[in-house]
C-alpha atoms as a PDB file:
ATOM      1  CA  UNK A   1       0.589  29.110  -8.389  1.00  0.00           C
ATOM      2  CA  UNK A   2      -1.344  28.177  -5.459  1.00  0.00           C
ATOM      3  CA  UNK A   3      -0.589  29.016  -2.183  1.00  0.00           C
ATOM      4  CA  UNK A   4      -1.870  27.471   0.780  1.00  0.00           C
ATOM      5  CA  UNK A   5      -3.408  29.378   4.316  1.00  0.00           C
ATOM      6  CA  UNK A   6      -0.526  29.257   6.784  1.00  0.00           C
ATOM      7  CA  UNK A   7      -2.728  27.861   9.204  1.00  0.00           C
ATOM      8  CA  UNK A   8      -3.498  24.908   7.133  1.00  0.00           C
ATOM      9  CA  UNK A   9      -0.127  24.232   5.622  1.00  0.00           C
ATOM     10  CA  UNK A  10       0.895  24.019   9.664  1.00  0.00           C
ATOM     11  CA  UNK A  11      -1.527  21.117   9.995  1.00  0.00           C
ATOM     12  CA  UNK A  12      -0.808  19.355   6.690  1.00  0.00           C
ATOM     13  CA  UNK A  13       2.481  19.351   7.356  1.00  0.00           C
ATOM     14  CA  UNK A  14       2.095  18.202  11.291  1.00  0.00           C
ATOM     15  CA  UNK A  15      -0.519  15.212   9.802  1.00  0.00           C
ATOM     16  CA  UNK A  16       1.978  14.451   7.032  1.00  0.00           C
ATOM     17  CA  UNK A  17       4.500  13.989   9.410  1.00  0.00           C
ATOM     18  CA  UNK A  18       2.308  11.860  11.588  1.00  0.00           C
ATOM     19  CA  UNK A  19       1.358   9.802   8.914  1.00  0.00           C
ATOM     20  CA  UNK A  20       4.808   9.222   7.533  1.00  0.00           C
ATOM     21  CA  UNK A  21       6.333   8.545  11.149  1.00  0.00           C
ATOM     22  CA  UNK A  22       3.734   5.401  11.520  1.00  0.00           C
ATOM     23  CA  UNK A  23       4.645   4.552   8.322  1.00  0.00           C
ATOM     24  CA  UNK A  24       8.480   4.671   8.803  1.00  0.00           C
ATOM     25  CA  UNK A  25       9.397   7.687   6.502  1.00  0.00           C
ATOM     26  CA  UNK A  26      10.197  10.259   8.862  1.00  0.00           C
ATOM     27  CA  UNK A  27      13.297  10.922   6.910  1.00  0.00           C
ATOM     28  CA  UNK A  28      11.917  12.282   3.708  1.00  0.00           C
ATOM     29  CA  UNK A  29      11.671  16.366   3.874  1.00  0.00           C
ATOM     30  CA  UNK A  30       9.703  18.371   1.416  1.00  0.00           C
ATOM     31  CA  UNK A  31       9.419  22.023   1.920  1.00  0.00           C
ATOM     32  CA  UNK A  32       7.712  23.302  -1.305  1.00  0.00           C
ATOM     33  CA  UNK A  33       4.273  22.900  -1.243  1.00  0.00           C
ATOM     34  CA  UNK A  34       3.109  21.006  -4.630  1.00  0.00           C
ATOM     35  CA  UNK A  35       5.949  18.262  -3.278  1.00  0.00           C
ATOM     36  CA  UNK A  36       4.183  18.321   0.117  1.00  0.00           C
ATOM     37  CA  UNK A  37       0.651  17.780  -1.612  1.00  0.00           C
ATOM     38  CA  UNK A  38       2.110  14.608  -3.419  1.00  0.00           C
ATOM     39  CA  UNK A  39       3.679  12.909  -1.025  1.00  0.00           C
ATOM     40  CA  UNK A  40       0.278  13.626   1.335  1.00  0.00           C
ATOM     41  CA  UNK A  41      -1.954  12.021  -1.372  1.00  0.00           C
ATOM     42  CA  UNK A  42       1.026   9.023  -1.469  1.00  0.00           C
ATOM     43  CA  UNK A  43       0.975   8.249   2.482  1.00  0.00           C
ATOM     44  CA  UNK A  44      -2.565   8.678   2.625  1.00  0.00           C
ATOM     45  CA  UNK A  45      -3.198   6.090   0.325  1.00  0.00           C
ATOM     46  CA  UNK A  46      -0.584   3.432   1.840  1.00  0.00           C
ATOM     47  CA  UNK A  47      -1.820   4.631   5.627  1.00  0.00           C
ATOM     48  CA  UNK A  48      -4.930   3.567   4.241  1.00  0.00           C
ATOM     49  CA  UNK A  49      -4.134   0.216   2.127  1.00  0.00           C
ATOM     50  CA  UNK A  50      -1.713  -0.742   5.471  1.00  0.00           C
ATOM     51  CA  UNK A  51      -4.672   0.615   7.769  1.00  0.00           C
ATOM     52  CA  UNK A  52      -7.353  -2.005   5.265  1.00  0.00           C
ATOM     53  CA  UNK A  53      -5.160  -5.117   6.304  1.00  0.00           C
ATOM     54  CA  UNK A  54      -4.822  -4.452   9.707  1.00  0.00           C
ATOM     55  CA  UNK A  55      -6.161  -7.380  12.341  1.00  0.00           C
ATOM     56  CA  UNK A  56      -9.025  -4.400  13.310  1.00  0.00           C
ATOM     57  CA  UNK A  57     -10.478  -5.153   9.609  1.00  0.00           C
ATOM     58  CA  UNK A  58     -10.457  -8.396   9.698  1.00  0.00           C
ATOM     59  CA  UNK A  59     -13.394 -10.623  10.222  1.00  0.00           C
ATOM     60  CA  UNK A  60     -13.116 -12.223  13.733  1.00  0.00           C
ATOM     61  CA  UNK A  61     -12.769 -15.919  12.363  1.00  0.00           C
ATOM     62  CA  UNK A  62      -9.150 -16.202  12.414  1.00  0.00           C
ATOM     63  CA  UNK A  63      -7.679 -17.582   8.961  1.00  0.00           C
ATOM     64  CA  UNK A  64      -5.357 -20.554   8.931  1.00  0.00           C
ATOM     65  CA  UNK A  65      -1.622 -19.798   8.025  1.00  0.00           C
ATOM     66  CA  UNK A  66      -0.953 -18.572   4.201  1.00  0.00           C
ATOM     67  CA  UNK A  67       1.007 -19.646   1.650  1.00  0.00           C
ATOM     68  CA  UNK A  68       2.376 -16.522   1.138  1.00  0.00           C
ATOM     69  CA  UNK A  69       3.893 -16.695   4.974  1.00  0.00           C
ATOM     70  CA  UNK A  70       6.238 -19.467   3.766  1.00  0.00           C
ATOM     71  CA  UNK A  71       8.167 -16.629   1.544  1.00  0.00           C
ATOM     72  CA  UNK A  72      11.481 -15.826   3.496  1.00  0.00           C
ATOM     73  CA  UNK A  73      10.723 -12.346   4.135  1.00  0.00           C
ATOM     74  CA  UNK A  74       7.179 -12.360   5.086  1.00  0.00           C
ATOM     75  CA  UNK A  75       6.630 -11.283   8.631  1.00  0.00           C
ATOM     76  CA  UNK A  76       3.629 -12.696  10.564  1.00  0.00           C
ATOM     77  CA  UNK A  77       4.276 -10.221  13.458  1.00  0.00           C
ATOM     78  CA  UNK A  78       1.501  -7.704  14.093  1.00  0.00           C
ATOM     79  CA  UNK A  79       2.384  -3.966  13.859  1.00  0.00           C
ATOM     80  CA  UNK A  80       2.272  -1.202  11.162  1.00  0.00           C
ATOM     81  CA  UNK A  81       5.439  -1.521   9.859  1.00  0.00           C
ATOM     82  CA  UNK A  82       5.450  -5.973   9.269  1.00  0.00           C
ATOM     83  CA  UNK A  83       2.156  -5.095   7.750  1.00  0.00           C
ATOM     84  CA  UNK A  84       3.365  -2.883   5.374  1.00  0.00           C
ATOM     85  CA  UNK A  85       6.725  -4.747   4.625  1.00  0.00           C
ATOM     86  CA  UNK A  86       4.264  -7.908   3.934  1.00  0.00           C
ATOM     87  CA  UNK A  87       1.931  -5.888   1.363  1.00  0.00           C
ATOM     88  CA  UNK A  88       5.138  -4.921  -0.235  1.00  0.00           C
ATOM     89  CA  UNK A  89       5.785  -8.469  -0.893  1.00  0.00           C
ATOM     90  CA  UNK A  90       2.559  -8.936  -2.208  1.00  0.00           C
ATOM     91  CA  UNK A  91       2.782  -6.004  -4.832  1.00  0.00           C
ATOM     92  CA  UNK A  92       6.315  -6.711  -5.957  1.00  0.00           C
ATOM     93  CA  UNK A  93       5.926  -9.364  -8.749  1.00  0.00           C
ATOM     94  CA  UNK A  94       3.504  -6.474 -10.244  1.00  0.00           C
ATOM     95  CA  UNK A  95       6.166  -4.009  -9.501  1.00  0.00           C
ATOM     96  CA  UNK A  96       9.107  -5.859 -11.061  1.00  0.00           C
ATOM     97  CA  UNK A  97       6.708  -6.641 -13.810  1.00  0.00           C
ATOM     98  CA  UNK A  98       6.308  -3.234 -14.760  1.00  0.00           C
ATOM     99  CA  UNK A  99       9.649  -2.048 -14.405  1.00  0.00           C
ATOM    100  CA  UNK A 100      10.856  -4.876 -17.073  1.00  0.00           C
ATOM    101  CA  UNK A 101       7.617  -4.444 -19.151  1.00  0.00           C
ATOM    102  CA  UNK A 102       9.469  -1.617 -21.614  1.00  0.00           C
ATOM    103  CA  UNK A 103      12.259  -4.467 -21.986  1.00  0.00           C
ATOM    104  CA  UNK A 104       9.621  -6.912 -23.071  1.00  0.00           C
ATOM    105  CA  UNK A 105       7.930  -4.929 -25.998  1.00  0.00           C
ATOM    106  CA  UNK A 106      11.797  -4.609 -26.997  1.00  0.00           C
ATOM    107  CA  UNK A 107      12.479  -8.140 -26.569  1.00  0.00           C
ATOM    108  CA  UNK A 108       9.275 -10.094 -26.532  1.00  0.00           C
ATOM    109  CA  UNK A 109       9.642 -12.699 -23.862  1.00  0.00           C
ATOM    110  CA  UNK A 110       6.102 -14.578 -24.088  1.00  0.00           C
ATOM    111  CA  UNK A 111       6.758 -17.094 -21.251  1.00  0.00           C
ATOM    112  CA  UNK A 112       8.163 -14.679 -18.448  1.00  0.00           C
ATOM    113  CA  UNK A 113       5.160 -12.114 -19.502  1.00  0.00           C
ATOM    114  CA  UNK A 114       3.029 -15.148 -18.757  1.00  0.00           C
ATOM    115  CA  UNK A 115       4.897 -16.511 -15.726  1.00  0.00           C
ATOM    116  CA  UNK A 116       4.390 -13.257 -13.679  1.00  0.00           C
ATOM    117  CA  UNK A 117       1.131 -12.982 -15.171  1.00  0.00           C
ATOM    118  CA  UNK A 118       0.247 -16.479 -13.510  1.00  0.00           C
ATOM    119  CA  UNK A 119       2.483 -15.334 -10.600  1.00  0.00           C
ATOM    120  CA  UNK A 120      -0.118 -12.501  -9.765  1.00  0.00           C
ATOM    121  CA  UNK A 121      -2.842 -13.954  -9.825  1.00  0.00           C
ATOM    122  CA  UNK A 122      -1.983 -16.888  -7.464  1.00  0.00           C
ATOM    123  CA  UNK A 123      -0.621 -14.212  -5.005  1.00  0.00           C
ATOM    124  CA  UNK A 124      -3.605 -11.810  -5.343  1.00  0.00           C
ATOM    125  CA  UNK A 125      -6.048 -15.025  -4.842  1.00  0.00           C
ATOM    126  CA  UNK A 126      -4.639 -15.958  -1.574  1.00  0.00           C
ATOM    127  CA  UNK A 127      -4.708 -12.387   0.286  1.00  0.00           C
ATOM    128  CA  UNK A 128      -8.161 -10.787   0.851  1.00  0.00           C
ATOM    129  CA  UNK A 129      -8.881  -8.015  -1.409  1.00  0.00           C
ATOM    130  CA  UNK A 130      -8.925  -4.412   0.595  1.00  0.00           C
ATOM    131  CA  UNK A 131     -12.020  -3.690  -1.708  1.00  0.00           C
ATOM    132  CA  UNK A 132     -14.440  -6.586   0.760  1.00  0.00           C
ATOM    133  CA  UNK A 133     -13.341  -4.445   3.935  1.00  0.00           C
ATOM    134  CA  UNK A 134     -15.070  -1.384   2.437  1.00  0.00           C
ATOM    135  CA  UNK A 135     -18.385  -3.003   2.739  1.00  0.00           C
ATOM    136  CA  UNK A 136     -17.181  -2.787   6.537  1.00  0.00           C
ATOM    137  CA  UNK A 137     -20.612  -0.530   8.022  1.00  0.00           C
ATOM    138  CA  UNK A 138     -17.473   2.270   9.475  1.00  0.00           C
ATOM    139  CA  UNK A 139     -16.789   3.035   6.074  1.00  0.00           C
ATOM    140  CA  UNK A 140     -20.566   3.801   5.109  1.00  0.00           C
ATOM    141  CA  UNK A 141     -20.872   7.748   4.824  1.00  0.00           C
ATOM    142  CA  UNK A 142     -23.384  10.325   2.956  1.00  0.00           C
ATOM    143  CA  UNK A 143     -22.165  13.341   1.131  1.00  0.00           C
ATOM    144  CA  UNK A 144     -25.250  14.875   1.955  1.00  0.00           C
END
């Protein structure tokens, strides 16, 4: 078992918090540490996706209104959390996919396999993939 330096535990758990407060999960409590190291890698990653989409990443040309802001949930206020509820949208027809995949090997469904299939890839074309903003110079570094 590892165990973590008080002192550092203190500040993991004060930038977890943090990060899960601009996030909107304050509520979730973890006290034992290999929990605590999970859910840091988990809002990490989504403080980072939300913090790739933000109007600060963008390029300065402003884009003309989506498609995707015609769904009935989609948000096209500025702010962490809209951001985040928006990308959620985004991911979801990949996220329902998967949950029903296991259903589909039991009861092969060839046209709803390829109607989400189709389904992501005309929502992933119209956003702008996270992966362009990391050419951004601010995320240039050296490991040496």
């Amino acid at each position: 078992m590892r165990r973590a330096n008080p002192g550092l535990r203190t500040w993991v758990e004060y930038g977890l918090k943090q990060s899960k407060n601009e996030l909107g999960w304050a509520d979730y409590r973890l006290t034992h540490y290999p929990d605590i190291e999970r859910w840091w890698e988990i809002v990490c990653s989504s403080y980072l996706m939300v913090s790739l989409h933000s109007e600060q990443m963008q390029s300065s040309v402003p884009k003309s209104p989506s498609k995707l802001a015609s769904h009935p949930w989609w948000n096209d206020k500025k702010g962490w959390k809209n951001i985040l509820n928006n990308l959620r949208l985004i991911i979801q027809p990949f996220t329902l996919f998967n949950l029903i995949y296991p259903w589909l090997t039991v009861f092969p469904i060839p046209q709803l396999s390829l109607g989400f299939s189709k389904l992501q890839s005309i929502i992933y074309r119209l956003t702008s993939s996270i992966f362009i903003s990391l050419t951004h110079p601010d995320f240039y570094f050296s490991s040496a």
